[in-house]
Every structure is written in structure tokens, then in C-alpha cells.
C-alpha atoms as a PDB file:
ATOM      1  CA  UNK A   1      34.332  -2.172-148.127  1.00  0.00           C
ATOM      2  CA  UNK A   2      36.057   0.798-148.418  1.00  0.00           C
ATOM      3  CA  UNK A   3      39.923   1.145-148.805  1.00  0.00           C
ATOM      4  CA  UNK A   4      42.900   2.731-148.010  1.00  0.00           C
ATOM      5  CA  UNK A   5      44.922   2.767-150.594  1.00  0.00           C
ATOM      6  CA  UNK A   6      48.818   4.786-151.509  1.00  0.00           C
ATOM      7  CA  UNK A   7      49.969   6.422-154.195  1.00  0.00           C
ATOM      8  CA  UNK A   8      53.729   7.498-154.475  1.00  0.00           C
ATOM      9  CA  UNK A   9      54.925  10.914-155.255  1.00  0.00           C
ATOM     10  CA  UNK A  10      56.766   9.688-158.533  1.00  0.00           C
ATOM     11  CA  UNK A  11      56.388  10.167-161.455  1.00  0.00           C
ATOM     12  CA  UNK A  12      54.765  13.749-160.928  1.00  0.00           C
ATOM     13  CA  UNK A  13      53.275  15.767-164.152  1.00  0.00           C
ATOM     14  CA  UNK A  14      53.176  19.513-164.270  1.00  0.00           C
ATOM     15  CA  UNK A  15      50.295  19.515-167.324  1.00  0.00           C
ATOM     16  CA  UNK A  16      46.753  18.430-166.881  1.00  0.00           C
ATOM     17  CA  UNK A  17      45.880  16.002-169.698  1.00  0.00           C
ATOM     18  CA  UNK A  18      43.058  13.995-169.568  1.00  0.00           C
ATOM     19  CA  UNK A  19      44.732  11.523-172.237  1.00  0.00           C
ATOM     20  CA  UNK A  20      47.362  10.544-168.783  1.00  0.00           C
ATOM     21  CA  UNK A  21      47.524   7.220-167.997  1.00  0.00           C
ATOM     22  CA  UNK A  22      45.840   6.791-164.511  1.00  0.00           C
ATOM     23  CA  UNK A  23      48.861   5.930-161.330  1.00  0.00           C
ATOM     24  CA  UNK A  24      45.757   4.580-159.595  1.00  0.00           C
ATOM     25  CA  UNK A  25      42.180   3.101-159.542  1.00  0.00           C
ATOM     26  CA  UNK A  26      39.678   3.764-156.533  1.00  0.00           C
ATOM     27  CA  UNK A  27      36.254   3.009-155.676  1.00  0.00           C
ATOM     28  CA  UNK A  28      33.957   5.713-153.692  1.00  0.00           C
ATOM     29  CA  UNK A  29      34.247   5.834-150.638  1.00  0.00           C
ATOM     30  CA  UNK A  30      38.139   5.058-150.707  1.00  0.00           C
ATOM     31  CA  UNK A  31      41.012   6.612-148.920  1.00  0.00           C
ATOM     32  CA  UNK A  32      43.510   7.721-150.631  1.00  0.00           C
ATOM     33  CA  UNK A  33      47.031   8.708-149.022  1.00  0.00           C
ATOM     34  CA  UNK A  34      49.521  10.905-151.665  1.00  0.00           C
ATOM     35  CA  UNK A  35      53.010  11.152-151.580  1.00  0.00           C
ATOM     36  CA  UNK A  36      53.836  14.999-152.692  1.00  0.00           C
ATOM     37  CA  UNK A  37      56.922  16.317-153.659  1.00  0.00           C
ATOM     38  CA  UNK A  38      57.541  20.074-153.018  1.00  0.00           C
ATOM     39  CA  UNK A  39      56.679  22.312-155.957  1.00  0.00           C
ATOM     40  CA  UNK A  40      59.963  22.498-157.499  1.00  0.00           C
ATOM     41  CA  UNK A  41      59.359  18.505-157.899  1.00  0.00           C
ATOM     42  CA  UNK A  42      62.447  18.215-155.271  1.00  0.00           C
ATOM     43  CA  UNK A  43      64.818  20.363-157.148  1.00  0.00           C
ATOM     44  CA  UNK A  44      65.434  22.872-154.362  1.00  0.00           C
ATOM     45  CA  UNK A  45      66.926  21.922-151.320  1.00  0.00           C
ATOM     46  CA  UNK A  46      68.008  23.078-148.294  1.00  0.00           C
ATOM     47  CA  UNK A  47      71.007  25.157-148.684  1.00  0.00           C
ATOM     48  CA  UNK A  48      70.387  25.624-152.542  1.00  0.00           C
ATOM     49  CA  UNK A  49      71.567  29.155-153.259  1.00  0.00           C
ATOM     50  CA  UNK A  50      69.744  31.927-155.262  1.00  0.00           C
ATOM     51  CA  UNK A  51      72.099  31.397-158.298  1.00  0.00           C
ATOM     52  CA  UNK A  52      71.210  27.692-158.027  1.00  0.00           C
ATOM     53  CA  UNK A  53      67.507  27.948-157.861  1.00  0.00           C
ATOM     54  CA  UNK A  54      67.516  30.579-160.818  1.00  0.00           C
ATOM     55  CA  UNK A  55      68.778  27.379-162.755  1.00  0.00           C
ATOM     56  CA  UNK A  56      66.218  24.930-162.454  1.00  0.00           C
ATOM     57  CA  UNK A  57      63.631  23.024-164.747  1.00  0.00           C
ATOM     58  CA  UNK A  58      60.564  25.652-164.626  1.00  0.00           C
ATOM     59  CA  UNK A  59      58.705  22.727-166.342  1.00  0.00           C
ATOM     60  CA  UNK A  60      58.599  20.817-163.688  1.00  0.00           C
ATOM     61  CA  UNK A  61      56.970  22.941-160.906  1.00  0.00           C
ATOM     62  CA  UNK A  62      53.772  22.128-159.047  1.00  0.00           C
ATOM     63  CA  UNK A  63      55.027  18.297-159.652  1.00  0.00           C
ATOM     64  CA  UNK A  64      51.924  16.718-159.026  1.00  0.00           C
ATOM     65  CA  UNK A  65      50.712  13.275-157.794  1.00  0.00           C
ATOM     66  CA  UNK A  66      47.942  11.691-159.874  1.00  0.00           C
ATOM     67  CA  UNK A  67      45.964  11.566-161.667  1.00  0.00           C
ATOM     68  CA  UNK A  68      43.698   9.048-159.321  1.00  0.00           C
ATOM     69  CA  UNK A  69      40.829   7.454-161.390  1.00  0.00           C
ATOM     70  CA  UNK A  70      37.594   7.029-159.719  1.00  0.00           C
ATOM     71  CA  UNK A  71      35.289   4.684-161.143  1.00  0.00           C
ATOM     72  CA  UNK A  72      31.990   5.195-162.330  1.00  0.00           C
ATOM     73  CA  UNK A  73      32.990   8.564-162.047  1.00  0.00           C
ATOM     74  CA  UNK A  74      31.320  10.665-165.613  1.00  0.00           C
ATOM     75  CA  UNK A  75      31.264  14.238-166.567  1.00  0.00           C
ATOM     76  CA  UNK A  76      28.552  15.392-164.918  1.00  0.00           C
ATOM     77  CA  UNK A  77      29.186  13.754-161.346  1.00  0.00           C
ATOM     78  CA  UNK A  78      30.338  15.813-158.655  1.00  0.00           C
ATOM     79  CA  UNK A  79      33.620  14.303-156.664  1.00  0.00           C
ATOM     80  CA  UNK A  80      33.650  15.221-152.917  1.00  0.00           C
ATOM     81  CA  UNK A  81      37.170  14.924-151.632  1.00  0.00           C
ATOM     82  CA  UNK A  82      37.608  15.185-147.493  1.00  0.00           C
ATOM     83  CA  UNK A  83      40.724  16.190-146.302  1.00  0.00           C
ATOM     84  CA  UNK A  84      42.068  13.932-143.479  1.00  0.00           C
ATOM     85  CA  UNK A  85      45.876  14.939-143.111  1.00  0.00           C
ATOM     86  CA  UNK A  86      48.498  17.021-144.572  1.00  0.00           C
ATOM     87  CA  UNK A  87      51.822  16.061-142.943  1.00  0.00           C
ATOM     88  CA  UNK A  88      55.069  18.374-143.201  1.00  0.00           C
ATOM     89  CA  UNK A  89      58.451  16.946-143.550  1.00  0.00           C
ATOM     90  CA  UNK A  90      60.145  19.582-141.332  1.00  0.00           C
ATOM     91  CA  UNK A  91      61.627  21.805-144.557  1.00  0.00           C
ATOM     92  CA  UNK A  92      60.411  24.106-147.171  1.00  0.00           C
ATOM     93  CA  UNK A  93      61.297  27.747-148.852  1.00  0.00           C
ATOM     94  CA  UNK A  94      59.973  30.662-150.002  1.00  0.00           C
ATOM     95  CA  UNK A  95      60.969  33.013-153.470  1.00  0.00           C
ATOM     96  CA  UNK A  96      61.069  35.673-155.154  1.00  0.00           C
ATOM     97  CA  UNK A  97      61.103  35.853-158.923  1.00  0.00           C
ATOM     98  CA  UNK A  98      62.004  38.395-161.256  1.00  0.00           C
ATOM     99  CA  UNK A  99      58.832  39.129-163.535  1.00  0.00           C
ATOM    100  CA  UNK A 100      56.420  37.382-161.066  1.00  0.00           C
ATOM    101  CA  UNK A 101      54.553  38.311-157.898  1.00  0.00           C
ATOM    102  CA  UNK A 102      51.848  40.335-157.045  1.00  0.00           C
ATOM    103  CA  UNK A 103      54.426  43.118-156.978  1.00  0.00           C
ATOM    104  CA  UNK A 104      57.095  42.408-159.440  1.00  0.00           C
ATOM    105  CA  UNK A 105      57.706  45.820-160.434  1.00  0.00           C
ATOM    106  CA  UNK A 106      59.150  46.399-157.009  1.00  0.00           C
ATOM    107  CA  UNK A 107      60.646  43.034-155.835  1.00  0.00           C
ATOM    108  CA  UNK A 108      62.758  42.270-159.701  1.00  0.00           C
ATOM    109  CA  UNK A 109      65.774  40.673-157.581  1.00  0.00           C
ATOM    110  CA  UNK A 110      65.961  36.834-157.180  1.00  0.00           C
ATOM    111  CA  UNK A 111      66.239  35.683-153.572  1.00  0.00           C
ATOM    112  CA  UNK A 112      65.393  32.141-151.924  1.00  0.00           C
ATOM    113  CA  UNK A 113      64.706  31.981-148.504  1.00  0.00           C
ATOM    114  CA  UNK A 114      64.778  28.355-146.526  1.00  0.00           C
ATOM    115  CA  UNK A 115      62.260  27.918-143.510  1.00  0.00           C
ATOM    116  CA  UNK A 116      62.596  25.169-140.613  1.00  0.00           C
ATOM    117  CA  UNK A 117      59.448  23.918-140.006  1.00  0.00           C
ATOM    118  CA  UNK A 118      58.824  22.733-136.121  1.00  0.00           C
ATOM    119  CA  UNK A 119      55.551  21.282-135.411  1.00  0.00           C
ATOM    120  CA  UNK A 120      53.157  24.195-135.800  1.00  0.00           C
ATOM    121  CA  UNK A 121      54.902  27.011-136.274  1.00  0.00           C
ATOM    122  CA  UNK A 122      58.314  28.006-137.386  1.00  0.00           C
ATOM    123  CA  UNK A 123      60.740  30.900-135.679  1.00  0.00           C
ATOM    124  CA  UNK A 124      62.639  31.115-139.220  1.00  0.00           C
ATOM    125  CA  UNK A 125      62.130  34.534-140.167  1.00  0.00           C
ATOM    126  CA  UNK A 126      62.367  36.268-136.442  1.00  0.00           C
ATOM    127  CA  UNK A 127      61.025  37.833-135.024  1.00  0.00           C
ATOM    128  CA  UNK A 128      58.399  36.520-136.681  1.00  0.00           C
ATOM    129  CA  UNK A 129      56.808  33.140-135.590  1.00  0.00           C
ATOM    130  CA  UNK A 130      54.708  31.744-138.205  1.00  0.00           C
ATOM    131  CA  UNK A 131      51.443  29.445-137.065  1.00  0.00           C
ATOM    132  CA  UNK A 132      51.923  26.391-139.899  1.00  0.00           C
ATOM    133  CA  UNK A 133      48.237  24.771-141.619  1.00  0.00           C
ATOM    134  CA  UNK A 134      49.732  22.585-144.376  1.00  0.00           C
ATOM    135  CA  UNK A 135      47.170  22.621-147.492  1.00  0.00           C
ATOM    136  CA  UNK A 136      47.876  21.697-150.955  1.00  0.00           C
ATOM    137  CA  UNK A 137      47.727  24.990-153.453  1.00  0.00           C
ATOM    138  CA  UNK A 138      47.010  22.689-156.192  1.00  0.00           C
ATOM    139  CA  UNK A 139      43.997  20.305-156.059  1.00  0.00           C
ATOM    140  CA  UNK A 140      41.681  19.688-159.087  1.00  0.00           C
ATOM    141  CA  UNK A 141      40.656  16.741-161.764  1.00  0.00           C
ATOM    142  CA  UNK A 142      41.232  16.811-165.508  1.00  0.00           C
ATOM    143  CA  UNK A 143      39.747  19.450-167.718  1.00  0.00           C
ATOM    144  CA  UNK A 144      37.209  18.600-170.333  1.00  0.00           C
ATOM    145  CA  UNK A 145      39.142  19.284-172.953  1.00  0.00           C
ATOM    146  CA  UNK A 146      42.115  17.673-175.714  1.00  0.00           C
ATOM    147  CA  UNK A 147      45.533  18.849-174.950  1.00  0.00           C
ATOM    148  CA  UNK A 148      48.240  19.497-172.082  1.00  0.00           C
ATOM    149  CA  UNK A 149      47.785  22.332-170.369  1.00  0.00           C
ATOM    150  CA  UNK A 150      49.961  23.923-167.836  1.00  0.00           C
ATOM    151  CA  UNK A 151      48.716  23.475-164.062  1.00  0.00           C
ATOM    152  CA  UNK A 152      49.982  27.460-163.374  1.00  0.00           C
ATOM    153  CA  UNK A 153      46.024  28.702-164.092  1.00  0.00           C
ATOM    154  CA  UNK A 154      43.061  27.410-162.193  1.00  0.00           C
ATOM    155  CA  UNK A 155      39.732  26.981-163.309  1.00  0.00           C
ATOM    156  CA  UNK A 156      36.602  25.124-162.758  1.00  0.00           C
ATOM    157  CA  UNK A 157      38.031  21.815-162.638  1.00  0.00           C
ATOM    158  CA  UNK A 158      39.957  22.982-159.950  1.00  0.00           C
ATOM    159  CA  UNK A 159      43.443  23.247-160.147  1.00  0.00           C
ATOM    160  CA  UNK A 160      46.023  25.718-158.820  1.00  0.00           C
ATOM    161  CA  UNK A 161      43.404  27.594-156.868  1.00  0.00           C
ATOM    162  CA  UNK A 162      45.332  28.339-153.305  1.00  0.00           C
ATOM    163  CA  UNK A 163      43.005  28.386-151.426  1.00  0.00           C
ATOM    164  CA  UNK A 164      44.227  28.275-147.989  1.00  0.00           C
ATOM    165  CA  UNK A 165      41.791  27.066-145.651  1.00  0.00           C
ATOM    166  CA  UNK A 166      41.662  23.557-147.940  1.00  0.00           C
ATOM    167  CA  UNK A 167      43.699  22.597-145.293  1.00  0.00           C
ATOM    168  CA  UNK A 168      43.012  19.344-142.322  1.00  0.00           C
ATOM    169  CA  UNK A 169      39.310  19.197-141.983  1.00  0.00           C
ATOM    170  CA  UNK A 170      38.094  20.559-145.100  1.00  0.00           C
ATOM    171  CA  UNK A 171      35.745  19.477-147.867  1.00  0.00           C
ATOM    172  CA  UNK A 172      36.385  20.255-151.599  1.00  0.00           C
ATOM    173  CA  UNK A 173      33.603  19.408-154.258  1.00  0.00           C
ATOM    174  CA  UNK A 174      34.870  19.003-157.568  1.00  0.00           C
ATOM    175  CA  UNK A 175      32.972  19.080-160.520  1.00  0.00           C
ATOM    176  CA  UNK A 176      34.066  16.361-162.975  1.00  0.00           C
ATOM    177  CA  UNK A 177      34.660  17.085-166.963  1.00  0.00           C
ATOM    178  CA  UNK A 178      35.997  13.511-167.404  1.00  0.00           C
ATOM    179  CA  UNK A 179      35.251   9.512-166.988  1.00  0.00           C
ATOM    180  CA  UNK A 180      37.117   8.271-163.990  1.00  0.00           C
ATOM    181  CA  UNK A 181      37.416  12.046-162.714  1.00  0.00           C
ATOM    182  CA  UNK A 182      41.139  11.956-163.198  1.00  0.00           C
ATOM    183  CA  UNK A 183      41.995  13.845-160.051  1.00  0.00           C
ATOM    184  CA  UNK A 184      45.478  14.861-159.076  1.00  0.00           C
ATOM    185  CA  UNK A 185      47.290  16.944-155.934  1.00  0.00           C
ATOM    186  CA  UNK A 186      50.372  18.884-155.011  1.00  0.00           C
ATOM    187  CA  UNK A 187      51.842  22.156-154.286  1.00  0.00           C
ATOM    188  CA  UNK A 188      51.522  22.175-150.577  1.00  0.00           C
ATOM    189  CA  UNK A 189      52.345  25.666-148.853  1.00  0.00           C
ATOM    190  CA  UNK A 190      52.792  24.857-145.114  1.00  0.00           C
ATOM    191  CA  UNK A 191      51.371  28.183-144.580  1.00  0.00           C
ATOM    192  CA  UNK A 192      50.032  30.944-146.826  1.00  0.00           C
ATOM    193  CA  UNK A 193      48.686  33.941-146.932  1.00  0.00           C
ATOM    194  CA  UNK A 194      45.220  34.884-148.888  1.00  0.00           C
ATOM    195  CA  UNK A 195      47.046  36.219-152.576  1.00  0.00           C
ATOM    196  CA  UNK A 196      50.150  34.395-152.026  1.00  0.00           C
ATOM    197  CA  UNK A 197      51.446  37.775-153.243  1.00  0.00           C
ATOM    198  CA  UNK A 198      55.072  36.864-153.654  1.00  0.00           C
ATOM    199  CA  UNK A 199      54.428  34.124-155.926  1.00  0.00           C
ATOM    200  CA  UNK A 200      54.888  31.155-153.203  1.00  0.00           C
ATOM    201  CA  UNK A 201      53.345  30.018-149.810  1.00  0.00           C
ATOM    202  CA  UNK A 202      56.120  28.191-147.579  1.00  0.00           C
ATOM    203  CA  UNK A 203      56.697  25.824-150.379  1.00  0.00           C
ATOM    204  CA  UNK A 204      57.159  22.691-148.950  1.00  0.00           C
ATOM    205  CA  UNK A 205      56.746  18.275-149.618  1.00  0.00           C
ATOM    206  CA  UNK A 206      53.948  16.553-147.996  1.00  0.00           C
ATOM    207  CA  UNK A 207      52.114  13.155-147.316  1.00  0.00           C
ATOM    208  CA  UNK A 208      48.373  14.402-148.067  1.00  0.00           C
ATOM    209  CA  UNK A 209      45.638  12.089-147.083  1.00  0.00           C
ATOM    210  CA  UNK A 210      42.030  12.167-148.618  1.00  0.00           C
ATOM    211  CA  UNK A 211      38.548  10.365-148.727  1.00  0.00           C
ATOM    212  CA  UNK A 212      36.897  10.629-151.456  1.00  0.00           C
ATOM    213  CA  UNK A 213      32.700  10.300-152.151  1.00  0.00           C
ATOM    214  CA  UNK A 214      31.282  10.300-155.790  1.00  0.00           C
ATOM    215  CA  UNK A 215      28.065  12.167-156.310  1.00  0.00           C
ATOM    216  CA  UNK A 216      26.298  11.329-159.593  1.00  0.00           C
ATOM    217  CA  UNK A 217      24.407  13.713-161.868  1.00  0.00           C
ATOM    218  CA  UNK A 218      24.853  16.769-159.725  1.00  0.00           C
ATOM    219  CA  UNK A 219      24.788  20.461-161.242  1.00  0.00           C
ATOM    220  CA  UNK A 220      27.855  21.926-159.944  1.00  0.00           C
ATOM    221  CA  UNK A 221      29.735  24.745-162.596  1.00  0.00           C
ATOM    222  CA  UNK A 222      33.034  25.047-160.454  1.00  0.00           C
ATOM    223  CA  UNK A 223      34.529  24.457-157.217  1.00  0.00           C
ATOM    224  CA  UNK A 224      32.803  24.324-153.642  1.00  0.00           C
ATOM    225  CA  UNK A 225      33.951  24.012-150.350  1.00  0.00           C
ATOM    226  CA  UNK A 226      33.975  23.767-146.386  1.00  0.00           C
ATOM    227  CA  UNK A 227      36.252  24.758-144.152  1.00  0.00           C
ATOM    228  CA  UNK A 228      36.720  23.227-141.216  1.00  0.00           C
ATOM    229  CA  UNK A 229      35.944  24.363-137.826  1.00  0.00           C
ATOM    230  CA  UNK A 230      38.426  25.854-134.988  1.00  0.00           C
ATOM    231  CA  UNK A 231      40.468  27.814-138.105  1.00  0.00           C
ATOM    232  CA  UNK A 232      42.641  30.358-137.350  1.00  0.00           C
ATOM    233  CA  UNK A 233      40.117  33.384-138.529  1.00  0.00           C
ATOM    234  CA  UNK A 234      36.004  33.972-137.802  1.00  0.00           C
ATOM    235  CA  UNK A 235      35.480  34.555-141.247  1.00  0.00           C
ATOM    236  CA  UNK A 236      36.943  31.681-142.502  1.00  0.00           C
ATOM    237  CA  UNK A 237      36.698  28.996-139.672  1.00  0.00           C
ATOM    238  CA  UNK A 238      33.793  26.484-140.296  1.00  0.00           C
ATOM    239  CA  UNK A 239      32.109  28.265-143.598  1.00  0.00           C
ATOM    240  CA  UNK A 240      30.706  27.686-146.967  1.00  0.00           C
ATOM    241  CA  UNK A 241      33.238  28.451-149.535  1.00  0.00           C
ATOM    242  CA  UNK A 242      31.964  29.517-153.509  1.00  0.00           C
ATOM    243  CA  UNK A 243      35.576  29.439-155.244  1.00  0.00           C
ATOM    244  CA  UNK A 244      35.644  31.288-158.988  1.00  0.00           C
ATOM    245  CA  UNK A 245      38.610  31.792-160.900  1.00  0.00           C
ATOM    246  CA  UNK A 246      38.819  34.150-163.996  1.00  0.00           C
ATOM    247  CA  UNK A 247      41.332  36.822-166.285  1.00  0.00           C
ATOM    248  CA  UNK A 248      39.509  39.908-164.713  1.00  0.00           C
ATOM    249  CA  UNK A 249      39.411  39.914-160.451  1.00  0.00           C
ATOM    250  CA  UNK A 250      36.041  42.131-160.058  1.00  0.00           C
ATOM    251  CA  UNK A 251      34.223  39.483-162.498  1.00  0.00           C
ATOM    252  CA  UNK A 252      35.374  36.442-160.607  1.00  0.00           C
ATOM    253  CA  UNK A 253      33.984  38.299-157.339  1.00  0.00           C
ATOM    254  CA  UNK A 254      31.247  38.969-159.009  1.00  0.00           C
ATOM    255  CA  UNK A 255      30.759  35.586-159.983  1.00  0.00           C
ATOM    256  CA  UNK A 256      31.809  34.160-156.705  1.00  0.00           C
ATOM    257  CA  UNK A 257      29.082  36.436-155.263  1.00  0.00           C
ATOM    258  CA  UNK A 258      26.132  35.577-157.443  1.00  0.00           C
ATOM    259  CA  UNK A 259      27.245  31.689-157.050  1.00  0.00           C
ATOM    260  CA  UNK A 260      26.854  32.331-152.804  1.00  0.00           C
ATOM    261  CA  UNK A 261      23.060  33.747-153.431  1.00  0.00           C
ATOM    262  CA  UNK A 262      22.557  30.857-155.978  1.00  0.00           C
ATOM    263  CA  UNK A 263      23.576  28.571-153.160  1.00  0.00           C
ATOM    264  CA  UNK A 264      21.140  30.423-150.347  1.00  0.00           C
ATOM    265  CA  UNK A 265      18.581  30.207-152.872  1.00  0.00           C
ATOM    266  CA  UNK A 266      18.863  26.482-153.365  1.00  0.00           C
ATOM    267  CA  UNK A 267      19.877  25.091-150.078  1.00  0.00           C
ATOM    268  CA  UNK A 268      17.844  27.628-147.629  1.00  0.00           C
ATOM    269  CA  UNK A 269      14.803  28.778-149.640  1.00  0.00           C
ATOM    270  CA  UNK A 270      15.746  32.588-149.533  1.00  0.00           C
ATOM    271  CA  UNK A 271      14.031  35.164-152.041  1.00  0.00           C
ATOM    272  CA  UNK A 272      17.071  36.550-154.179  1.00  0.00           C
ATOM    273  CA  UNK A 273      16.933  39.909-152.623  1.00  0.00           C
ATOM    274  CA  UNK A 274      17.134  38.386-149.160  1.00  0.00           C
ATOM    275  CA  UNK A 275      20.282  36.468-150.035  1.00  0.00           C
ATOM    276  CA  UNK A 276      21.700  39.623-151.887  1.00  0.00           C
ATOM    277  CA  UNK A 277      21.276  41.438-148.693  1.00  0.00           C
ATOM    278  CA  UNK A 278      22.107  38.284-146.202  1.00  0.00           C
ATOM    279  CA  UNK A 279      25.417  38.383-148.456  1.00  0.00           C
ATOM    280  CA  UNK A 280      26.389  42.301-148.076  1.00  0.00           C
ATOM    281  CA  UNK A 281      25.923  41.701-144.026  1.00  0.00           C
ATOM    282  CA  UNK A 282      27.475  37.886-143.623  1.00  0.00           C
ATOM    283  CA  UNK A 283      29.485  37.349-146.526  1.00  0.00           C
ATOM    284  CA  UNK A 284      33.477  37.489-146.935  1.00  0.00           C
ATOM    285  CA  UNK A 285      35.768  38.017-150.134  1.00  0.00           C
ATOM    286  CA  UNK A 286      39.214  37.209-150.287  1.00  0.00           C
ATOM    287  CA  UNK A 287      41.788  36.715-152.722  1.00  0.00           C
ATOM    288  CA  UNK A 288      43.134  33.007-152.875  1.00  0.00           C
ATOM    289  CA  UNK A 289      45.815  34.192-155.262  1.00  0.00           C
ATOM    290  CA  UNK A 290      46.240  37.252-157.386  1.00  0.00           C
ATOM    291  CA  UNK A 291      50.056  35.437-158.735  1.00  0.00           C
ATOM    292  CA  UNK A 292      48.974  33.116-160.932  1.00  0.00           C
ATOM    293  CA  UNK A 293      48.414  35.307-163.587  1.00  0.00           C
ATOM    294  CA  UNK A 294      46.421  36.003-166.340  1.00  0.00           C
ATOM    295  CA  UNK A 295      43.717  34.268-163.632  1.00  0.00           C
ATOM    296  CA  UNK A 296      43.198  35.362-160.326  1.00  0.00           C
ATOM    297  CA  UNK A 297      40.414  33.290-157.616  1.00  0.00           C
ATOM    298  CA  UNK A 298      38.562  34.668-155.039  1.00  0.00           C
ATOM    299  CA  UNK A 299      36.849  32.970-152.421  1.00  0.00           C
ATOM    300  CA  UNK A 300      33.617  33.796-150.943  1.00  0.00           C
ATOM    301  CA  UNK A 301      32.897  32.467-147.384  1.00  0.00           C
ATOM    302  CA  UNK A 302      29.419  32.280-145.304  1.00  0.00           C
ATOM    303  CA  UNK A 303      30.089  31.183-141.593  1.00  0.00           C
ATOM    304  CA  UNK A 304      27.530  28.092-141.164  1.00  0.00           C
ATOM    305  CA  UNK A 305      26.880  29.794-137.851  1.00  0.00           C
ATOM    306  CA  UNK A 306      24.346  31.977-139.310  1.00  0.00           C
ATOM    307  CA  UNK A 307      22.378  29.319-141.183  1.00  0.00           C
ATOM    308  CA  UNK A 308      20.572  26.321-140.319  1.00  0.00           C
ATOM    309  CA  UNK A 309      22.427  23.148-140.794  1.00  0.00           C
ATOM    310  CA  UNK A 310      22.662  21.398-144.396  1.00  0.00           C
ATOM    311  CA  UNK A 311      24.328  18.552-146.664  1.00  0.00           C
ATOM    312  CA  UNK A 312      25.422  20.460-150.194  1.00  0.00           C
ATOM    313  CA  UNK A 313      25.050  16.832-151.847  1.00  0.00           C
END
């Protein structure tokens, strides 16, 4: 049968290793509920000053949970993880950071702002009021490779992707690079903007809550996804989502693009000219994040409405 099973926030890591000794073992079909500090692994606090936050441990940001070890799970399987809940704790804050951002060469002054987060929405930056979808900006397993690696680029295994629609509701599939899949979480935003342009969402600690499904011997080169229905845009509620990440933006739209008519190809028997063009008329780009640089990820989204209705796996 399957379980439910929890997995505290501490201790976080802020590298993907595969060589990390697993916090937790699951079966298929388990549920999985994750204790998540905020990004600054709970350095920042409410009332911390922007003198204070320019002193913290940069190593430990993104602080995530994990990694969660799925068994039978090989390189080559595919891990489908189902979001059930991403809970809030009522707090979170938003920087700026000399040298980062999308544009750093006009915003160079440090400066921490601290949100109250009330149900749905918060009224912290008025007149502003700010609809809340908690999502985690980091979700991804262990890359297929020796070595620690910082969590700050994403890549096909997943990672710091930001995707914001990831949120309650939403289906990730993962590819995996590693026995036991090694899959980890954190960085939750409780709301973001596509590009997260000035480096952070409303940074912010969570309980996250996941199912998780292991797919064997499935061809799958980087992340897919599904957003869930009733979102807060057209384009983005209830769609196919082809995620690519990569040093040059154009190529990873490119790639993103030729991954969606791959897809249409596969799963609804187009010709490749009639998914090229079903694509220019249907299809959406965005920018997850264009922050995290050298690597930027775009997502490409296809509404389900238009198509008939299909499993990925």
C-alpha cells in the first residue's frame, strides 16, 4: 500500500551530489510531505535589515530538503512527481543584490523588503495586492555526473528551473540520471513572476506535499510538465509544459519549441509541418527565469483545450 511518509527540513544542502547520503527511502506510489526552509536556509528574518542580510552565508541558499530515494528507480526511468500542497507560513521577503538581477546595471543598491503573507494574497507593497500560488523554484533529482555542483543553474535533471505554474495541482516529470532518483525540493516563492527578474520571487518557507509515480525505461531528455487547471492566466492554466534550460535564451526556445512538435508528433500523430504550424497559432513562450545566470529556461505551454485528451506516460 502506498504511504505517506515526512521528511524534515534539516539538514538542507545547497549542492547536488549524487554521492549524498539519502534523508529518506520511498516506494512508488508514496506520498511524500517536505519540510522547506526559506531560501536563505532561515537566515533572514523578519525585521533583518539590509546591512544584516548583506552578511549572510551565500553558501547556504536554496537550502534544500532531500535528496528522497526512490527505489527501483535507474537512469533511464522517468519520475512523475504530483503536486498536492504547498503551504505558506505567513512570512517571506524579497531582494535586491548588487551584481545580480535581470537588471543589475540599474538596480546596484542592496535593499530587503519583508512581505506579510495573508491567505491568498498580501497588501504588503500597497497599493499593490499581490494574488499568492506558493510553488517551489527549485525541484529536480541528482545529475548524472561525479562532483558537487551548485543548485544556482538548472538543467535537465531539473533543478532551479522557476517555473511558476509548478504550483498546487501540477505534474512535473523528471527524467532520472541516477539509481534511487535522488530527488530533492526547496526554494519556494509564494508568488513569482515569469523571469523572476530581480533575482527572487516572494522568498518564503513552506510544507510542500508530493506523490510520486516511477515510470521505467521511458525516453524523456529534460523536464515536462502540467499545469493545473483554474490558473490565474489562459495560456498557462491547464497546459502541456516543454521546460529547456541553456547558456544562450533563443537556443533554449528553440529547443523548447522543437521538444513541443516532438511531443505533438508522438502523442497526437501530427505531420511535423502541422505541429510547426499548430505551434506558431497555439503555442506560448515565457521566460521561467532569465536570473540565474549563465542559464536561462523557458517554458513552452499548449492549452490541453485544443487537443484531444492524453496520458504523457
Amino acid at each position: 500500500m502506498a504511504a505517506e511518509r515526512l521528511i524534515s527540513a534539516r539538514p538542507t544542502h545547497s549542492c547536488w551530489n549524487r554521492a549524498l547520503a539519502p534523508r529518506l527511502r520511498i516506494q512508488s506510489g508514496d506520498t511524500v510531505r517536505f519540510e522547506c526552509l526559506d531560501s536563505s536556509g532561515a537566515q533572514v528574518h523578519p525585521g533583518m535589515t539590509a546591512e544584516e542580510f548583506l552578511s549572510i552565508d551565500r553558501g547556504l541558499i536554496h537550502a534544500l530538503t532531500g535528496p528522497l530515494f526512490v527505489e527501483g528507480a535507474e537512469q533511464g526511468d522517468v519520475l512523475q512527481v504530483d503536486i498536492l500542497e504547498v503551504t505558506h507560513k505567513g512570512w517571506g521577503w524579497s531582494s535586491v543584490i548588487g551584481g545580480l538581477g535581470f537588471l543589475k546595471d540599474r538596480f546596484s543598491a542592496p535593499y530587503l523588503f519583508h512581505w506579510k503573507l495573508d491567505g491568498d494574497v498580501t497588501r504588503s507593497l500597497a497599493p499593490a495586492i499581490v494574488p499568492l500560488r506558493p510553488f517551489c523554484g527549485v525541484i529536480g533529482v541528482a545529475p548524472g555526473k561525479d562532483g558537487e555542483f551548485r543548485t544556482r543553474p538548472p538543467g535537465a535533471f531539473g533543478g532551479n528551473m522557476d517555473v511558476r505554474d509548478l504550483c498546487v495541482g501540477a505534474t512535473l516529470y523528471l527524467p532520472i540520471f541516477n539509481t534511487g532518483a535522488l530527488f530533492s525540493i526547496g526554494d519556494a516563492h509564494a508568488a513569482q513572476g515569469d523571469g523572476e527578474v530581480c533575482i527572487n520571487g516572494i522568498e518564503c518557507p513552506v510544507d510542500a506535499t508530493a506523490r510520486f509515480h516511477l515510470h521505467k525505461s521511458r525516453n524523456l531528455s529534460a523536464p515536462l510538465a502540467e499545469s493545473p487547471a483554474g490558473g490565474d492566466r489562459d495560456a498557462a492554466s491547464d497546459a502541456w509544459i516543454v521546460i529547456e534550460s541553456g547558456l544562450d535564451a533563443t537556443a533554449a526556445a528553440r529547443a523548447a519549441t522543437s521538444r513541443m512538435i516532438d511531443l505533438l508528433l508522438e502523442k497526437w500523430g501530427f505531420s511535423e509541418v502541422h505541429a510547426y504550424i499548430l505551434c506558431s497559432v497555439a503555442m506560448h513562450l515565457r521566460f521561467s527565469q532569465v536570473v540565474n545566470e549563465p542559464v536561462f529556461t523557458v517554458a513552452a505551454y499548449m492549452p490541453k483545450r485544443i487537443l484531444p485528451s492524453t496520458t504523457l506516460f
